[in-house]
N, C-alpha and C. Protein backbone atom coordinates (compact mmCIF):
# COMPACT_ATOMS: atom_id res chain seq x y z
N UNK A 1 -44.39 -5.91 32.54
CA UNK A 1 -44.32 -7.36 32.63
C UNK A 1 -42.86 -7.77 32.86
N UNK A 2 -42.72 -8.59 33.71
CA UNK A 2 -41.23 -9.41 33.83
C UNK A 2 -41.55 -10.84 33.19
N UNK A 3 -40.01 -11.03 32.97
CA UNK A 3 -40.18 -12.35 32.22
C UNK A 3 -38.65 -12.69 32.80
N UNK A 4 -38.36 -13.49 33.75
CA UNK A 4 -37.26 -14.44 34.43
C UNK A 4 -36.94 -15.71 33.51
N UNK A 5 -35.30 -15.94 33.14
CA UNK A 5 -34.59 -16.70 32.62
C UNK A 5 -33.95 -17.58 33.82
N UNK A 6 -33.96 -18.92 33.73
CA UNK A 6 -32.84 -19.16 34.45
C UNK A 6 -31.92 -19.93 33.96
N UNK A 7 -30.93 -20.42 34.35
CA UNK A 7 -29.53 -21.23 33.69
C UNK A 7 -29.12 -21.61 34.50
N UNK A 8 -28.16 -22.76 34.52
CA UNK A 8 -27.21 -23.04 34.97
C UNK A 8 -27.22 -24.31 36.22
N UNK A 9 -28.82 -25.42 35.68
CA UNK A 9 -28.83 -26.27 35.73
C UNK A 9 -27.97 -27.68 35.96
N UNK A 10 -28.11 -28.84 36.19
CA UNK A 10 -27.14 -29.84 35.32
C UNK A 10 -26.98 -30.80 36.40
N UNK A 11 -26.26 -31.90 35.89
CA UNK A 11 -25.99 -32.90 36.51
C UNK A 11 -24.69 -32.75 37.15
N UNK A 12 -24.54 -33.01 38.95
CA UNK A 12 -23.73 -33.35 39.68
C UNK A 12 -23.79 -34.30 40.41
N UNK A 13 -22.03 -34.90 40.83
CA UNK A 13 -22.18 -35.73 42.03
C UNK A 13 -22.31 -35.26 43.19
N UNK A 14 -22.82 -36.25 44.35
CA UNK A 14 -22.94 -36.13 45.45
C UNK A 14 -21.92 -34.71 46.23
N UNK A 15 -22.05 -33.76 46.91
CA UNK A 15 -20.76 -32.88 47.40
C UNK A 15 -20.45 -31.74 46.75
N UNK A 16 -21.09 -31.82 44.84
CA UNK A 16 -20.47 -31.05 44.52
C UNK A 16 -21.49 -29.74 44.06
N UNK A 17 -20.92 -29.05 43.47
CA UNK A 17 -21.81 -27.72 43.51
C UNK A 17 -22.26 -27.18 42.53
N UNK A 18 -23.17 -26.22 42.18
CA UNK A 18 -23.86 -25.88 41.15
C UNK A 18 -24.07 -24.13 41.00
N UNK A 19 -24.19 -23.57 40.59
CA UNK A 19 -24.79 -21.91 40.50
C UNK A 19 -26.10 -21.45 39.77
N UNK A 20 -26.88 -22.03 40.06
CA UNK A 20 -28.05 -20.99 39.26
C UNK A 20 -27.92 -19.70 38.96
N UNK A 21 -28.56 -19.54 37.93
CA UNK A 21 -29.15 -17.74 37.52
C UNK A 21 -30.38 -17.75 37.41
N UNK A 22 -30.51 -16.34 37.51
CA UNK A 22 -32.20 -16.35 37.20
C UNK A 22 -32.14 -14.46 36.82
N UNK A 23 -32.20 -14.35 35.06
CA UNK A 23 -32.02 -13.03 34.47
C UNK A 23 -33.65 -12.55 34.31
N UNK A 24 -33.99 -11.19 34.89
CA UNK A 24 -35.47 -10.83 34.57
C UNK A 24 -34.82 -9.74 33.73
N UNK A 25 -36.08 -9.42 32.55
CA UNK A 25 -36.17 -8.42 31.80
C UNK A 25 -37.28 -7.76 31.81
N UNK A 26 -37.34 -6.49 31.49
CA UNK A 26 -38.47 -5.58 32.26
C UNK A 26 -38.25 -5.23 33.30
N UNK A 27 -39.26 -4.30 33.97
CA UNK A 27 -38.92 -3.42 35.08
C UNK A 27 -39.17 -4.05 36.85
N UNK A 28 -37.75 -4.24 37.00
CA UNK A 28 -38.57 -5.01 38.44
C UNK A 28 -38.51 -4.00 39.23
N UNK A 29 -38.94 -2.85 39.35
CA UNK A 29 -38.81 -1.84 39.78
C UNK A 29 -39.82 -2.42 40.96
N UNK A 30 -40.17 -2.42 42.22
CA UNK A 30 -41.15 -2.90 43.12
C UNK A 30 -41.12 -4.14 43.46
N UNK A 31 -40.27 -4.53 42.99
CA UNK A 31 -39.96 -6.30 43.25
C UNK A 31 -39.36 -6.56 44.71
N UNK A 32 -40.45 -7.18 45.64
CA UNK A 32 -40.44 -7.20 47.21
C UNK A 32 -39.55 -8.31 47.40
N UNK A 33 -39.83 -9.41 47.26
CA UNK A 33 -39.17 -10.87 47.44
C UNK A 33 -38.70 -11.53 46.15
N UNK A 34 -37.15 -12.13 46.17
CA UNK A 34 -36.77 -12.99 45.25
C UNK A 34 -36.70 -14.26 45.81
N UNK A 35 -37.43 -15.73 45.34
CA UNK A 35 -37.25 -16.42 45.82
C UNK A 35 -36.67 -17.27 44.79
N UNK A 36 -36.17 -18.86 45.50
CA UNK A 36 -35.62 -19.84 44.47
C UNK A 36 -36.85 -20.88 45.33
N UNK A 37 -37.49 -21.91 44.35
CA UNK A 37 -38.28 -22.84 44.91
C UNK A 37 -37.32 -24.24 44.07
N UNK A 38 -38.21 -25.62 44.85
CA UNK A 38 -37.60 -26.65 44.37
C UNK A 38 -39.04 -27.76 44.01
N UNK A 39 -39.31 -28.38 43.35
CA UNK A 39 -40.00 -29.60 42.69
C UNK A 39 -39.53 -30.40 42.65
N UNK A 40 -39.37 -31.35 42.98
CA UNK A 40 -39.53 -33.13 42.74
C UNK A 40 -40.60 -33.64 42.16
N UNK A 41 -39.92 -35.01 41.67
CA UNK A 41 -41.39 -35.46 41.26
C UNK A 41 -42.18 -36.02 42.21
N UNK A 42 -43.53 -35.53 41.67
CA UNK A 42 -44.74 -36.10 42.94
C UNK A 42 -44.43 -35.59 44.04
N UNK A 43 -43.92 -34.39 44.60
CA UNK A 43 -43.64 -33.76 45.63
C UNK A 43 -44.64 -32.10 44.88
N UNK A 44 -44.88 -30.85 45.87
CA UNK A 44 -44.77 -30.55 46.04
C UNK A 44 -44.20 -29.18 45.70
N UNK A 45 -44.16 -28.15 45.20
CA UNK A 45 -42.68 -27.18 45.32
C UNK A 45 -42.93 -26.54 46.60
N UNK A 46 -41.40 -26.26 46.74
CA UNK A 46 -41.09 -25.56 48.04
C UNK A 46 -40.13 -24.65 47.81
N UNK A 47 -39.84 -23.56 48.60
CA UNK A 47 -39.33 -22.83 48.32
C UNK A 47 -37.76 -22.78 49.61
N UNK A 48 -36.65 -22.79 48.89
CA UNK A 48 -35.18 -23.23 49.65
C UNK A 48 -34.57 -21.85 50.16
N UNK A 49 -35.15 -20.64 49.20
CA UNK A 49 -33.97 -19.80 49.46
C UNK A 49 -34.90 -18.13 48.95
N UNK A 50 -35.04 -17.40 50.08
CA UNK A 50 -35.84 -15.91 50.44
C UNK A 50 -35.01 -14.83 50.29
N UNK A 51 -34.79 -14.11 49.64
CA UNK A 51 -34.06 -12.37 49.62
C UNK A 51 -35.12 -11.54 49.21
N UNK A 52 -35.68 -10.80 50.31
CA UNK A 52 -35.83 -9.61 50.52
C UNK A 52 -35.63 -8.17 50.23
N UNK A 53 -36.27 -7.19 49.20
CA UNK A 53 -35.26 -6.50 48.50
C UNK A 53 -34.39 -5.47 49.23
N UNK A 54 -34.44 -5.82 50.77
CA UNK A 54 -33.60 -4.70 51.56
C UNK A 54 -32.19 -5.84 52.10
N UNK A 55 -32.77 -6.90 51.41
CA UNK A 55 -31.03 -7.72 51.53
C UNK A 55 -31.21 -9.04 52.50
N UNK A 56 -32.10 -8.74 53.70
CA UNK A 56 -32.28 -10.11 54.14
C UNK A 56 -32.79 -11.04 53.50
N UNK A 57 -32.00 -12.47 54.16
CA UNK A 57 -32.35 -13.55 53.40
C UNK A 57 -32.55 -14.44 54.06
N UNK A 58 -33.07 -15.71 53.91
CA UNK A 58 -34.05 -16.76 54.69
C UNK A 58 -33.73 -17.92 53.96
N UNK A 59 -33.54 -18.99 54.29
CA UNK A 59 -33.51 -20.69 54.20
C UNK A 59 -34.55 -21.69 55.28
N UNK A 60 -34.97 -22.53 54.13
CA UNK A 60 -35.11 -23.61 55.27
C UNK A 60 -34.07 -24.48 55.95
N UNK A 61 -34.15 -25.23 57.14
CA UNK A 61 -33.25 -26.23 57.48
C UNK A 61 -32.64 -27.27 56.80
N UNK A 62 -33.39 -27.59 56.11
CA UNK A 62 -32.84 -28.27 54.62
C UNK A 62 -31.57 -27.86 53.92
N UNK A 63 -32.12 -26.74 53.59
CA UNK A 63 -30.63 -26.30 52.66
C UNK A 63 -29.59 -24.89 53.25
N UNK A 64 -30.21 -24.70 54.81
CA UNK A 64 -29.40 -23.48 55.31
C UNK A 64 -27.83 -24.23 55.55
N UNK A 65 -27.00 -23.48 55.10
CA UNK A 65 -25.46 -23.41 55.17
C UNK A 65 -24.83 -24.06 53.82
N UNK A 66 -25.56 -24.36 53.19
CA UNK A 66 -25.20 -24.78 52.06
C UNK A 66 -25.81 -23.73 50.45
N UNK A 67 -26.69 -23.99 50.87
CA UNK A 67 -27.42 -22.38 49.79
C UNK A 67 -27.14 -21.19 50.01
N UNK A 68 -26.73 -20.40 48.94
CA UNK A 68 -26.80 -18.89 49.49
C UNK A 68 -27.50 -18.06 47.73
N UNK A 69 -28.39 -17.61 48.60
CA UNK A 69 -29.14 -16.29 47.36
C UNK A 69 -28.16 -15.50 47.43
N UNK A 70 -28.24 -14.38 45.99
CA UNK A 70 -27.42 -13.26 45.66
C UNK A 70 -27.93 -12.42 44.60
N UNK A 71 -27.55 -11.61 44.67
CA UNK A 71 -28.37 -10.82 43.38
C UNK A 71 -27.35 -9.66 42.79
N UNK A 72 -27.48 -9.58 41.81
CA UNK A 72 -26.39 -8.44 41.06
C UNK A 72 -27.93 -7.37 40.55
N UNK A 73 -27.43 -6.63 41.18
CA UNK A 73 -28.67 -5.74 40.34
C UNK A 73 -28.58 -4.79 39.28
N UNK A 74 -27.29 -4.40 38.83
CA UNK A 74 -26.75 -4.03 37.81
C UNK A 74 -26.93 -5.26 36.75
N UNK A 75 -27.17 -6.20 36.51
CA UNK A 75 -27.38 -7.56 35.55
C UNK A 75 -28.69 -7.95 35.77
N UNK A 76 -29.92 -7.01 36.95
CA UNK A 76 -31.04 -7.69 37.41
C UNK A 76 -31.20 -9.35 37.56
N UNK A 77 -29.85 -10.11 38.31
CA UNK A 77 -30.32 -11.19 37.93
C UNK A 77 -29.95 -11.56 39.61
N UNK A 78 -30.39 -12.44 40.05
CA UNK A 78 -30.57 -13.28 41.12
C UNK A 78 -29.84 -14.80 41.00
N UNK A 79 -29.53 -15.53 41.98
CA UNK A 79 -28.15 -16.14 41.86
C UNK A 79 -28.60 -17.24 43.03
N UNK A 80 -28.28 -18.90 42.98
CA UNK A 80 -28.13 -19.69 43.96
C UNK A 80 -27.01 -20.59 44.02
N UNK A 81 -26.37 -20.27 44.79
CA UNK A 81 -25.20 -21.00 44.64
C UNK A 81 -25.31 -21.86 45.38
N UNK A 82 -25.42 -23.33 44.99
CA UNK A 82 -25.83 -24.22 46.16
C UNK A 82 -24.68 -25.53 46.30
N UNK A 83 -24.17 -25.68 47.47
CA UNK A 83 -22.72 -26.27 47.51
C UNK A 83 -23.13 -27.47 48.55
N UNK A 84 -22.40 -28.58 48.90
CA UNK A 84 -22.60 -29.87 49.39
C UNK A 84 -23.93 -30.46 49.05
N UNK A 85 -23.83 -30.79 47.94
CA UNK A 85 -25.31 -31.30 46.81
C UNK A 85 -25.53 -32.46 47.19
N UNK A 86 -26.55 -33.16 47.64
CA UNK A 86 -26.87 -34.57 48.04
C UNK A 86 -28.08 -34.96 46.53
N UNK A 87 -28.27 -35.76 46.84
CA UNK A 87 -29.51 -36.53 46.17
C UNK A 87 -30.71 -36.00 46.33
N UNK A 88 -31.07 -35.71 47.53
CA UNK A 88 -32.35 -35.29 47.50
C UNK A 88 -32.07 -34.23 47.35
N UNK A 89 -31.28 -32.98 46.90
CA UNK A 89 -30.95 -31.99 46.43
C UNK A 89 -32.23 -32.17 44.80
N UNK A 90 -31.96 -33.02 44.32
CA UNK A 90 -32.31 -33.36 43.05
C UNK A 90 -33.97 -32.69 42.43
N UNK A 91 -34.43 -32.09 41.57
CA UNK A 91 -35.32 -31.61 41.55
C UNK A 91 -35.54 -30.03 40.43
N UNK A 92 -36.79 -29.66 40.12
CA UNK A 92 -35.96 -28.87 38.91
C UNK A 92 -36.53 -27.53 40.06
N UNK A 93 -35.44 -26.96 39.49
CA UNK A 93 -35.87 -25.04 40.44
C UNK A 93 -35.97 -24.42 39.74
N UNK A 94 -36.78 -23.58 40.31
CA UNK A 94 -37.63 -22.15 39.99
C UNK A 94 -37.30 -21.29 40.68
N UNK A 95 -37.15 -19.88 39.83
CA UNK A 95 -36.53 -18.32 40.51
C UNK A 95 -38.06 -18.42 40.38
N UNK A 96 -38.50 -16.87 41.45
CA UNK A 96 -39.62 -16.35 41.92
C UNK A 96 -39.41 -15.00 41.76
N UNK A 97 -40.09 -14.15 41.32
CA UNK A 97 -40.17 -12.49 42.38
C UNK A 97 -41.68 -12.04 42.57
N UNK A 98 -41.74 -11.52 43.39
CA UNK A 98 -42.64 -11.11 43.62
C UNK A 98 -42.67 -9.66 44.30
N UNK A 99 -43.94 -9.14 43.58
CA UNK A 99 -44.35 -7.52 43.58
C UNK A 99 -45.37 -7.54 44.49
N UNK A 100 -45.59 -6.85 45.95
CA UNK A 100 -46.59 -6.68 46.60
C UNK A 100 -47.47 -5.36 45.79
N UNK A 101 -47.13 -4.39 45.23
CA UNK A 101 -47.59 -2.96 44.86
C UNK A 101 -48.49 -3.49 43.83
N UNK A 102 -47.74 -4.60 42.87
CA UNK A 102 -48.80 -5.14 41.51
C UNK A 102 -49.78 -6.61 42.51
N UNK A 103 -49.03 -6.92 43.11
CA UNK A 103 -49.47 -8.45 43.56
C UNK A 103 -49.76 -9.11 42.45
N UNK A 104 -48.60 -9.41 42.09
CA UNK A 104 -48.18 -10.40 41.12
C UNK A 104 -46.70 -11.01 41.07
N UNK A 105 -47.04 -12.28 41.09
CA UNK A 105 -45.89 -13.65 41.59
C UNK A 105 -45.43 -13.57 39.48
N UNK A 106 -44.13 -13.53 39.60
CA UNK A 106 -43.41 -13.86 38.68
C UNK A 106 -42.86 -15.00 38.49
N UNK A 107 -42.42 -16.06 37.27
CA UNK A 107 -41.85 -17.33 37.76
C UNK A 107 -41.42 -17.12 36.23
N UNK A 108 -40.19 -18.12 37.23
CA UNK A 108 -39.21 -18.54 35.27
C UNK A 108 -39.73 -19.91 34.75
N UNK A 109 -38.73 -20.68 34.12
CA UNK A 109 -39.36 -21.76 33.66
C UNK A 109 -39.08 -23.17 34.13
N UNK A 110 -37.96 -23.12 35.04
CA UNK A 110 -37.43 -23.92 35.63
C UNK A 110 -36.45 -24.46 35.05
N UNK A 111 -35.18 -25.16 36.07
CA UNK A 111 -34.72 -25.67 35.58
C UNK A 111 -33.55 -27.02 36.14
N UNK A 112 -33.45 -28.40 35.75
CA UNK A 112 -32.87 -29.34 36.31
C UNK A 112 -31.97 -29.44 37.00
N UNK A 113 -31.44 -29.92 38.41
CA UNK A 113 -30.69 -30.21 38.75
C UNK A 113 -31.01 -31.78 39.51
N UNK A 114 -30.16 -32.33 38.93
CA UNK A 114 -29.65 -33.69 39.42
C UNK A 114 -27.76 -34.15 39.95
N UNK A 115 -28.64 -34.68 41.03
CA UNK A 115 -27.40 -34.97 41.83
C UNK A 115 -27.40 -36.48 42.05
N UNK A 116 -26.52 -37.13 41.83
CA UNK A 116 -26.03 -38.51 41.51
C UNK A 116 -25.29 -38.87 42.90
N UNK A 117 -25.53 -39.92 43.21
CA UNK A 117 -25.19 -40.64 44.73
C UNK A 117 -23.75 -41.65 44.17
């Protein structure tokens, strides 16, 4: 079983920047895709930011050049560093992994980011 932490939430202004974490414990040994998703309210989640466990990584148009996934795998933890923060940035995120071998979607618990205009 994995069980994903994340941190590093919080309130910013407009421009400025933030770092998520997202720490799993247990064996992600087979862990295909790390993703970061986003929620609003009455929206939807969607997912901003794709790493691949052979390193490629994927954005939508939304947040490409401004998001970047990362992962330390010595710390098993996965990373969004997301820089020129707007408003509709705003929304709480969720780390993802997912195991094709178990087919089973992992999720943390989410967590706030608000960005102030």
């Amino acid at each position: 079983q994995v069980q994903l932490v994340e941190s590093g939430g919080g309130w910013v202004q407009t421009g400025g920047s933030l770092r998520l974490s997202c720490a799993a414990s247990g064996s992600i040994i087979g862990i295909n895709f790390m993703r970061w998703y986003r929620q609003a309210p009455g929206e939807q989640r969607v997912v901003v930011a794709v790493m691949h466990s052979s390193g490629i990584t994927n954005y939508p148009d939304s947040v490409k050049g401004r998001f970047t996934i990362s992962r330390d795998n010595a710390k098993n933890t996965i990373y969004l560093q997301m820089n020129s923060l707007k408003p509709e940035d705003t929304a709480v995120y969720y780390c993802n992994m997912f195991s094709g071998g178990r087919g089973t979607n992992y999720w943390g618990q989410g967590t706030q980011v608000t960005v102030s205009s």
